[in-house]
N, C-alpha and C. Protein backbone atom coordinates (compact mmCIF):
# COMPACT_ATOMS: atom_id res chain seq x y z
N UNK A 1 24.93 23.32 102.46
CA UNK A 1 24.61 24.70 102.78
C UNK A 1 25.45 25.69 101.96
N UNK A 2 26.62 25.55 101.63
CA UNK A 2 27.43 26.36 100.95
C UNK A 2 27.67 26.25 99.58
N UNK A 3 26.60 24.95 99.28
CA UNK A 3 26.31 25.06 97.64
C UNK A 3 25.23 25.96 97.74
N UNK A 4 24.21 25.91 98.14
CA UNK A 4 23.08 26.57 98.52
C UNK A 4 23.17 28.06 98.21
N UNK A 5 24.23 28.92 99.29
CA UNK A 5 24.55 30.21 99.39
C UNK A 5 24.95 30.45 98.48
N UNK A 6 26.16 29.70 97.47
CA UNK A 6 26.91 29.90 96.38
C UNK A 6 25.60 30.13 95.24
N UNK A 7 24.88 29.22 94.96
CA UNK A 7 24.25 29.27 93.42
C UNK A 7 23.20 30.53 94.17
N UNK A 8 22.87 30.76 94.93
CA UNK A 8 21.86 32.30 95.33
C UNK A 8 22.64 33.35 95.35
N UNK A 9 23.89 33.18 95.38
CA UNK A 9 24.97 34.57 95.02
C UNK A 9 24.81 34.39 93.38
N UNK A 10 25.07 33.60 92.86
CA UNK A 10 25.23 33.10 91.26
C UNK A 10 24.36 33.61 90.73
N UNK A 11 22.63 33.68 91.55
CA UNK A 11 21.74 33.78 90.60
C UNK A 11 21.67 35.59 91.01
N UNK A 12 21.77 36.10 91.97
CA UNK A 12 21.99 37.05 92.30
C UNK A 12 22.82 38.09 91.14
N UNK A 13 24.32 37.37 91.30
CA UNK A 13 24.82 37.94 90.26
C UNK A 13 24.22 38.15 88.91
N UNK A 14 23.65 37.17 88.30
CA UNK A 14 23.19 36.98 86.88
C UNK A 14 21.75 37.80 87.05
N UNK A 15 20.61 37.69 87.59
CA UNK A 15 19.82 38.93 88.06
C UNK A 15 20.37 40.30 87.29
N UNK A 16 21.85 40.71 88.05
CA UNK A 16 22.16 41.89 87.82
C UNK A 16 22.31 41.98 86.62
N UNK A 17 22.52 41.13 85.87
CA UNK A 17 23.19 41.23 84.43
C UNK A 17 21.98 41.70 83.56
N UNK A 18 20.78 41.83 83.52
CA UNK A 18 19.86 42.43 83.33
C UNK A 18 19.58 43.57 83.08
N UNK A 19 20.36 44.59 83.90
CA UNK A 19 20.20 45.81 84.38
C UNK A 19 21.28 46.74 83.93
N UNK A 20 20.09 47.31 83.23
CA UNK A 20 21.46 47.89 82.31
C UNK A 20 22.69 49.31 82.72
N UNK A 21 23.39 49.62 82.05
CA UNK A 21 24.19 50.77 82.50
C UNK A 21 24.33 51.62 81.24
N UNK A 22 24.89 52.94 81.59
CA UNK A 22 24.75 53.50 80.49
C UNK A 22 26.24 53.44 79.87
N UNK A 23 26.03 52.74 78.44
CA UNK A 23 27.60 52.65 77.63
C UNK A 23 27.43 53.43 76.13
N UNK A 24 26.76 54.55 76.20
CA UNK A 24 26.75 55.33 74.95
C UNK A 24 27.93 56.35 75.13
N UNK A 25 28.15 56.48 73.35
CA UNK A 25 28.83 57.52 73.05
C UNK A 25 28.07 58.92 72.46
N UNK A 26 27.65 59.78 72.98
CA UNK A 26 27.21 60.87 72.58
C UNK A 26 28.08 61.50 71.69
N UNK A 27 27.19 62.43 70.69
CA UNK A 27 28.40 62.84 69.64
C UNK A 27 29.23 63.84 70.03
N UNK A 28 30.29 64.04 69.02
CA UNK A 28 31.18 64.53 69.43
C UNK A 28 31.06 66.05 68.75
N UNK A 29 31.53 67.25 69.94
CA UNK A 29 30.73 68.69 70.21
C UNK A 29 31.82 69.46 69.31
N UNK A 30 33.10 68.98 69.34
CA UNK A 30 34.52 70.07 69.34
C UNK A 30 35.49 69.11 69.62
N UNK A 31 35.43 68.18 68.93
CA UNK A 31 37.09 67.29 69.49
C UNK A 31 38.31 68.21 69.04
N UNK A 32 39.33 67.39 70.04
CA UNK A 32 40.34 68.41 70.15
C UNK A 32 41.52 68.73 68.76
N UNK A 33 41.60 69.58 68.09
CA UNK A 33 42.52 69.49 67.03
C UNK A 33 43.73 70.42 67.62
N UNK A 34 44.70 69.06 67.14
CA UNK A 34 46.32 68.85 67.52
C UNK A 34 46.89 68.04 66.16
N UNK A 35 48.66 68.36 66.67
CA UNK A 35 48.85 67.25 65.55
C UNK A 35 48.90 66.16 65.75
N UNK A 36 48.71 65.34 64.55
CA UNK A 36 48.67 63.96 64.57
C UNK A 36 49.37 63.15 65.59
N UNK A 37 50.48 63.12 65.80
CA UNK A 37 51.42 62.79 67.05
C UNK A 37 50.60 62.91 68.18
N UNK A 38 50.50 64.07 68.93
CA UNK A 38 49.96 64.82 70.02
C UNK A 38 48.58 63.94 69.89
N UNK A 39 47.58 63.87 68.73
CA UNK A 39 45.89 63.39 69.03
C UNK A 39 46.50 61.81 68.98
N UNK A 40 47.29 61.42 68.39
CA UNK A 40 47.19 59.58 68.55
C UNK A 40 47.05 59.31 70.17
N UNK A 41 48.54 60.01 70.29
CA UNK A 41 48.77 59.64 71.99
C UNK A 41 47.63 59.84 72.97
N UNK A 42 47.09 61.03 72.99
CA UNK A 42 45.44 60.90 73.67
C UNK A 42 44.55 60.10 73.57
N UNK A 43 44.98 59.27 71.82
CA UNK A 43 43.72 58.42 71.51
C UNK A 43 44.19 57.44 72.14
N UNK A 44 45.14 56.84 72.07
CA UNK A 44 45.86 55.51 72.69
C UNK A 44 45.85 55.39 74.14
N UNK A 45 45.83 56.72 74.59
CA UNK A 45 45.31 56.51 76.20
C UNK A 45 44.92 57.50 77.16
N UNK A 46 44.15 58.33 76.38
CA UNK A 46 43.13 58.78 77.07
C UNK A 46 41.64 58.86 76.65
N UNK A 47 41.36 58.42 75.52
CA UNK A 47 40.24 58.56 74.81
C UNK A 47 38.86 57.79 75.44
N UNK A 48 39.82 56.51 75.57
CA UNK A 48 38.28 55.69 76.14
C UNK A 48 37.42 56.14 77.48
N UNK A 49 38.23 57.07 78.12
CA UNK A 49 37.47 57.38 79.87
C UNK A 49 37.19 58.54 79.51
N UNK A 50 38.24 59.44 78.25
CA UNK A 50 38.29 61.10 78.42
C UNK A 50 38.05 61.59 77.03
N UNK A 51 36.50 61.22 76.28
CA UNK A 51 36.07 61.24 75.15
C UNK A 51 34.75 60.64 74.84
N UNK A 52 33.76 61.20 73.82
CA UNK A 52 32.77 60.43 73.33
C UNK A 52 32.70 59.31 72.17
N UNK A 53 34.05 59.16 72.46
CA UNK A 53 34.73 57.42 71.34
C UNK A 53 35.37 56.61 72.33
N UNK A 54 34.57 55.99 73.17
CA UNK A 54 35.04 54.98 74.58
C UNK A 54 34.41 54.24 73.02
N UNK A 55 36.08 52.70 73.51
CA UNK A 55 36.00 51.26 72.77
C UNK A 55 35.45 50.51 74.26
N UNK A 56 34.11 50.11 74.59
CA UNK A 56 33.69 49.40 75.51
C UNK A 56 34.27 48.09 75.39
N UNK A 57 35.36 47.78 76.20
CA UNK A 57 35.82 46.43 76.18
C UNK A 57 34.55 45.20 76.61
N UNK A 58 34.90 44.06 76.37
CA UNK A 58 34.29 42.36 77.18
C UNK A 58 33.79 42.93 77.80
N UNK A 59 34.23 42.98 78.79
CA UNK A 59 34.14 43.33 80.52
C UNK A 59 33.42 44.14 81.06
N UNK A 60 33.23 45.60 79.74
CA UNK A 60 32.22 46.63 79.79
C UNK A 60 30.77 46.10 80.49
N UNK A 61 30.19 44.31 79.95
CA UNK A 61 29.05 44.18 79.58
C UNK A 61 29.03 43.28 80.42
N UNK A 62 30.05 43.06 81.53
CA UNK A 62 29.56 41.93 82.55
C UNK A 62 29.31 42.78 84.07
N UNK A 63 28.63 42.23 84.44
CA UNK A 63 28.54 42.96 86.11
C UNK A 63 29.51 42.19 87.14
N UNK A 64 29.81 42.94 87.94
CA UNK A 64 29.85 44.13 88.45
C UNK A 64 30.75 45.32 87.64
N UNK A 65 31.76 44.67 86.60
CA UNK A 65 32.52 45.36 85.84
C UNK A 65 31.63 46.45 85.02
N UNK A 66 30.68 46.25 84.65
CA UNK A 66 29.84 47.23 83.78
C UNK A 66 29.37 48.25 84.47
N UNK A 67 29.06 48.28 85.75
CA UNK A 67 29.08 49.39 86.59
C UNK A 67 30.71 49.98 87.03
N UNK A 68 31.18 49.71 87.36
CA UNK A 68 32.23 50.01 87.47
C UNK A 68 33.13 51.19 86.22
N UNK A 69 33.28 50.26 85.04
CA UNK A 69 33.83 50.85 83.59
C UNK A 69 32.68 52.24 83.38
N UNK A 70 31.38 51.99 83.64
CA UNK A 70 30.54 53.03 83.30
C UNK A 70 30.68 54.29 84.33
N UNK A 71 30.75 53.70 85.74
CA UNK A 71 31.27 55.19 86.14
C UNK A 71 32.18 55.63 86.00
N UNK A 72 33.62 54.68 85.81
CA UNK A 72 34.39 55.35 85.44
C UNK A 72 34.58 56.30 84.66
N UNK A 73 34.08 55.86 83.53
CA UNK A 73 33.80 56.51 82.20
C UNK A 73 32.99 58.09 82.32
N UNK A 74 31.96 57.74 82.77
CA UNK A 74 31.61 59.28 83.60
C UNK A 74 31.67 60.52 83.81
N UNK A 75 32.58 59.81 84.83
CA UNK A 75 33.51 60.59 85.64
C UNK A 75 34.62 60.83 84.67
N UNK A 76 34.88 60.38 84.05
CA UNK A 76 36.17 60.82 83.04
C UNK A 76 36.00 61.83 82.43
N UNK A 77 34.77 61.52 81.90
CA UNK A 77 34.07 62.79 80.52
C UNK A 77 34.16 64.04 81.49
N UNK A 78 33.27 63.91 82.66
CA UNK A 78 33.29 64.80 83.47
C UNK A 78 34.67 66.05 83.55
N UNK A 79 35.59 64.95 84.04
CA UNK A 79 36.45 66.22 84.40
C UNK A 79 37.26 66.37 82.92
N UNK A 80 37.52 65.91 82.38
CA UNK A 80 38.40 66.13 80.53
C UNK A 80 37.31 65.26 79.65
N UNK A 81 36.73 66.12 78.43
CA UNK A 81 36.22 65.28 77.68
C UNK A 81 36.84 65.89 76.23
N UNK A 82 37.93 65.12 75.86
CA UNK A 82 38.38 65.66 74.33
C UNK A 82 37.56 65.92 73.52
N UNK A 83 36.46 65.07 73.50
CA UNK A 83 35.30 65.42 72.52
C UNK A 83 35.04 66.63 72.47
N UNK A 84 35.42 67.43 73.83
CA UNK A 84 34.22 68.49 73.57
C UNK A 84 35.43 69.82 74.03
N UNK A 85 36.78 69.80 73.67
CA UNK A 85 37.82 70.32 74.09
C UNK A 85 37.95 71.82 73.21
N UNK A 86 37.48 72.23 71.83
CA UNK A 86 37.37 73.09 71.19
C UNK A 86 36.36 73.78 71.54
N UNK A 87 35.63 73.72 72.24
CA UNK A 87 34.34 74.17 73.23
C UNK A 87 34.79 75.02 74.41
N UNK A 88 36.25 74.79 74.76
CA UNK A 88 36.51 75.33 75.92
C UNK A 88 37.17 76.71 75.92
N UNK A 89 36.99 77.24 76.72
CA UNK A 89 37.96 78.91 76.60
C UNK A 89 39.35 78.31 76.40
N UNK A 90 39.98 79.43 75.68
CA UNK A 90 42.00 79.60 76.10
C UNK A 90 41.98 79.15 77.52
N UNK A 91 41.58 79.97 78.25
CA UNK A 91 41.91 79.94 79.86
C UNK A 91 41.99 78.45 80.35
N UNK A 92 40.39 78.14 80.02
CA UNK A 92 40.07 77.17 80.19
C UNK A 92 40.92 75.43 79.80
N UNK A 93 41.17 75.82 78.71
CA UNK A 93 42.10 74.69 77.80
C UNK A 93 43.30 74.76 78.51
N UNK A 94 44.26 76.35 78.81
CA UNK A 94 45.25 76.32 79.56
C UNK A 94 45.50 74.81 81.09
N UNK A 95 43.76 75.52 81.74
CA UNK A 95 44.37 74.97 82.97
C UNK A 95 44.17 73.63 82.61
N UNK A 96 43.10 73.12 82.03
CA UNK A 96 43.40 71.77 81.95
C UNK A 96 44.44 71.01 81.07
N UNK A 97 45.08 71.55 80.56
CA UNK A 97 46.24 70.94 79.92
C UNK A 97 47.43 71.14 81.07
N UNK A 98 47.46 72.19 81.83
CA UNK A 98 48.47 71.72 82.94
C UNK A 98 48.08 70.79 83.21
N UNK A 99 46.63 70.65 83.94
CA UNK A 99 46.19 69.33 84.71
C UNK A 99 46.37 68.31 83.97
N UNK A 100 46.58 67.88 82.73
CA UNK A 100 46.27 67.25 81.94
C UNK A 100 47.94 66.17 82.09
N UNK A 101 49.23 67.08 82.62
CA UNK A 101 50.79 67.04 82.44
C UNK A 101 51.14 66.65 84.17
N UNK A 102 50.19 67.45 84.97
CA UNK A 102 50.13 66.93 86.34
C UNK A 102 50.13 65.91 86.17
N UNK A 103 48.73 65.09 85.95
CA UNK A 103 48.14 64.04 86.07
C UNK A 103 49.43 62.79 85.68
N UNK A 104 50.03 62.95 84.25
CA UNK A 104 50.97 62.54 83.87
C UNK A 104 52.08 62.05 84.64
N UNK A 105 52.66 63.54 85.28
CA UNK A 105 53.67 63.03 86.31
C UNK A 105 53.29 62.84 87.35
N UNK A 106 52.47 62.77 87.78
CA UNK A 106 52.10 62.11 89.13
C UNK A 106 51.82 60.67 89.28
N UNK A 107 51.80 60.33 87.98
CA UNK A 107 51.44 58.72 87.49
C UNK A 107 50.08 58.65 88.24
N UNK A 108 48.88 59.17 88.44
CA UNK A 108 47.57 59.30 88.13
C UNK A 108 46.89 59.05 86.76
N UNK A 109 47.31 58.84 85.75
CA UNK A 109 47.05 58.76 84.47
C UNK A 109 47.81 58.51 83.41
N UNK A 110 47.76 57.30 82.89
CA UNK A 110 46.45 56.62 83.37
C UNK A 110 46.49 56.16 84.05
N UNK A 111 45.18 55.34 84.62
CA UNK A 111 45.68 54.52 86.00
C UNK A 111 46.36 53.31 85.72
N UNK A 112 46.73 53.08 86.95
CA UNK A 112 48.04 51.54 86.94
C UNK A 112 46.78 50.65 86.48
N UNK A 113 45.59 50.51 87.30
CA UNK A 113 45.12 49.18 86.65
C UNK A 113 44.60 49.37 85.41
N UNK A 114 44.19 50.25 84.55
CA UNK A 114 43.79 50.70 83.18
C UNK A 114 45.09 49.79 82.46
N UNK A 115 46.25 50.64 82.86
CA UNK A 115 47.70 50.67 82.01
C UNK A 115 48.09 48.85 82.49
N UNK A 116 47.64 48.13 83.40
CA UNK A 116 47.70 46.82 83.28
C UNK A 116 46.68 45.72 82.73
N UNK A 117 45.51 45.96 82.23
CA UNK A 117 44.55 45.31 81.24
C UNK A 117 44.93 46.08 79.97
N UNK A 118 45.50 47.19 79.71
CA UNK A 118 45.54 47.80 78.56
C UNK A 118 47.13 47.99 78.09
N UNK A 119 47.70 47.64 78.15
CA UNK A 119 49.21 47.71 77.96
C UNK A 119 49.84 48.88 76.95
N UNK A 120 49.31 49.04 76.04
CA UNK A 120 49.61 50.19 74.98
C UNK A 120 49.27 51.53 75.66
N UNK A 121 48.69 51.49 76.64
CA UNK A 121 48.04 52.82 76.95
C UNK A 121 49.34 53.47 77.63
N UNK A 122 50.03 52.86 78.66
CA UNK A 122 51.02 54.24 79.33
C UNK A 122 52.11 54.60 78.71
N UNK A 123 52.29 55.95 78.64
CA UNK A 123 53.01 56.71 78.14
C UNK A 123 54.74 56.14 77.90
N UNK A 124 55.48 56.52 76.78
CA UNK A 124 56.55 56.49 77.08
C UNK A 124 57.73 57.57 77.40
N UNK A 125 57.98 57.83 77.59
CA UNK A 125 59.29 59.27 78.21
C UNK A 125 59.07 59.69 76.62
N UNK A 126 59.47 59.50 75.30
CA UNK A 126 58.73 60.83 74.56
C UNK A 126 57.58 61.55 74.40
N UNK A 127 56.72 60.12 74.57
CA UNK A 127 55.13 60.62 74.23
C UNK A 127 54.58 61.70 75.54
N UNK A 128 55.47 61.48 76.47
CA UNK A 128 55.37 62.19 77.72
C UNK A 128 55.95 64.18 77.62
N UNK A 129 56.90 63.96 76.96
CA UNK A 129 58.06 65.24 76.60
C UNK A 129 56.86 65.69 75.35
N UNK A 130 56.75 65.02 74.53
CA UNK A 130 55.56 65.52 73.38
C UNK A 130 54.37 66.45 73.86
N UNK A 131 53.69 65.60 75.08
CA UNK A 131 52.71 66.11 75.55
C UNK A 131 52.95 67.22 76.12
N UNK A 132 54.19 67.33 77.02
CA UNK A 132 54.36 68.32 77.62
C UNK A 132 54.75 69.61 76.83
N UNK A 133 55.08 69.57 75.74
CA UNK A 133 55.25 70.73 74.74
C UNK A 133 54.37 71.37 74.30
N UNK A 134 52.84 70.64 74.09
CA UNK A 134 52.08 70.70 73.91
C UNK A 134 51.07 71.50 74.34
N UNK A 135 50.86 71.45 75.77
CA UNK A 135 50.80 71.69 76.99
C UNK A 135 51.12 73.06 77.21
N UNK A 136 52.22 73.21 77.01
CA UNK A 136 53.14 74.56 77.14
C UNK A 136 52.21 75.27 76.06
N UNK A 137 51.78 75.55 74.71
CA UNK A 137 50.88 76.17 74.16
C UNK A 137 49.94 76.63 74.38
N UNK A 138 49.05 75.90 74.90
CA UNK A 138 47.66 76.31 75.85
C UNK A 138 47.97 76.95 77.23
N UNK A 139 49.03 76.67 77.69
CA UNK A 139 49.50 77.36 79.12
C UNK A 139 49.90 79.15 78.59
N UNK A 140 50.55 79.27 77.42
CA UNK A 140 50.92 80.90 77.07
C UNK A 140 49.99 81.09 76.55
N UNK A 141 48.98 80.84 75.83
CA UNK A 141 47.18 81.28 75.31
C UNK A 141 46.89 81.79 76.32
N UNK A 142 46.50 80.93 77.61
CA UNK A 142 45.77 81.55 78.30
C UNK A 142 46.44 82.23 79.10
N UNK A 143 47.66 82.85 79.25
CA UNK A 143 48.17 83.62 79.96
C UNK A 143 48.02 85.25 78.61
N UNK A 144 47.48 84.88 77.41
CA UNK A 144 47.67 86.08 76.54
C UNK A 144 46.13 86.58 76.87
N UNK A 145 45.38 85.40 76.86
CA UNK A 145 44.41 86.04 77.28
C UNK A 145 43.74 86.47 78.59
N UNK A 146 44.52 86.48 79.87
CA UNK A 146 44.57 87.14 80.83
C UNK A 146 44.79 88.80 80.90
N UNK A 147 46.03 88.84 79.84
CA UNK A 147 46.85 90.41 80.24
C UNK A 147 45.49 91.21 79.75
């Protein structure tokens, strides 16, 4: 009986594998220009969830993981999409580059399990101080363009 249940979950699973998800990169609108320093470190770990240059890993293309990576992904573009970051007001760029330094120290980003299949991705205490300088630029923009 519990070979039975097993290979009808099996085929179940493989069923799904059929069905596709969406793993495109749409082009890119306004990626963000920074310096070299400042854009690596985004590329190295924020690009793939928070950009239209996601590297779809293995895992992208197996289920249940392929749903999973794809909403993630999403949802990433959704709330920060570098691709499309020169698109955005001063104001606009301001607040999300705070959010961008929040996220950072709150250790929200990247996430722990990202930063444990991906090892290069979390930050180190400069690349962290870098960003945050960074940060600080778009934060006095959009305070110039308030007054």
């Amino acid at each position: 009986m519990k070979k039975k249940i097993f290979l009808f979950l099996f085929a179940i699973l493989m069923l799904f594998q059929f069905f596709p998800v969406d793993r495109n990169n749409p082009e890119i609108g306004g990626d963000l220009r920074a310096d070299k320093d400042v854009s690596s470190i985004f590329r190295k770990s924020c690009y793939d969830c928070h950009s239209n240059e996601t590297k779809w890993p293995f895992y992208s293309y197996i289920f249940p993981f392929s749903v999973l990576v794809s909403n993630h992904v999403t949802e990433g573009r959704e709330e920060l999409n570098f691709s499309e970051w020169e698109n955005l007001s001063d104001r606009k760029k301001g607040k999300k580059s705070k959010e961008i330094i929040e996220e950072i120290e709150t250790g929200e980003m990247p996430p722990m399990y990202y930063s444990i299949i991906h090892r290069n991705t979390k930050l180190t205490k400069q690349e962290f101080l870098r960003l945050k300088e960074w940060a600080l630029k778009y934060e006095s923009d959009s305070l110039k363009e308030s007054d």
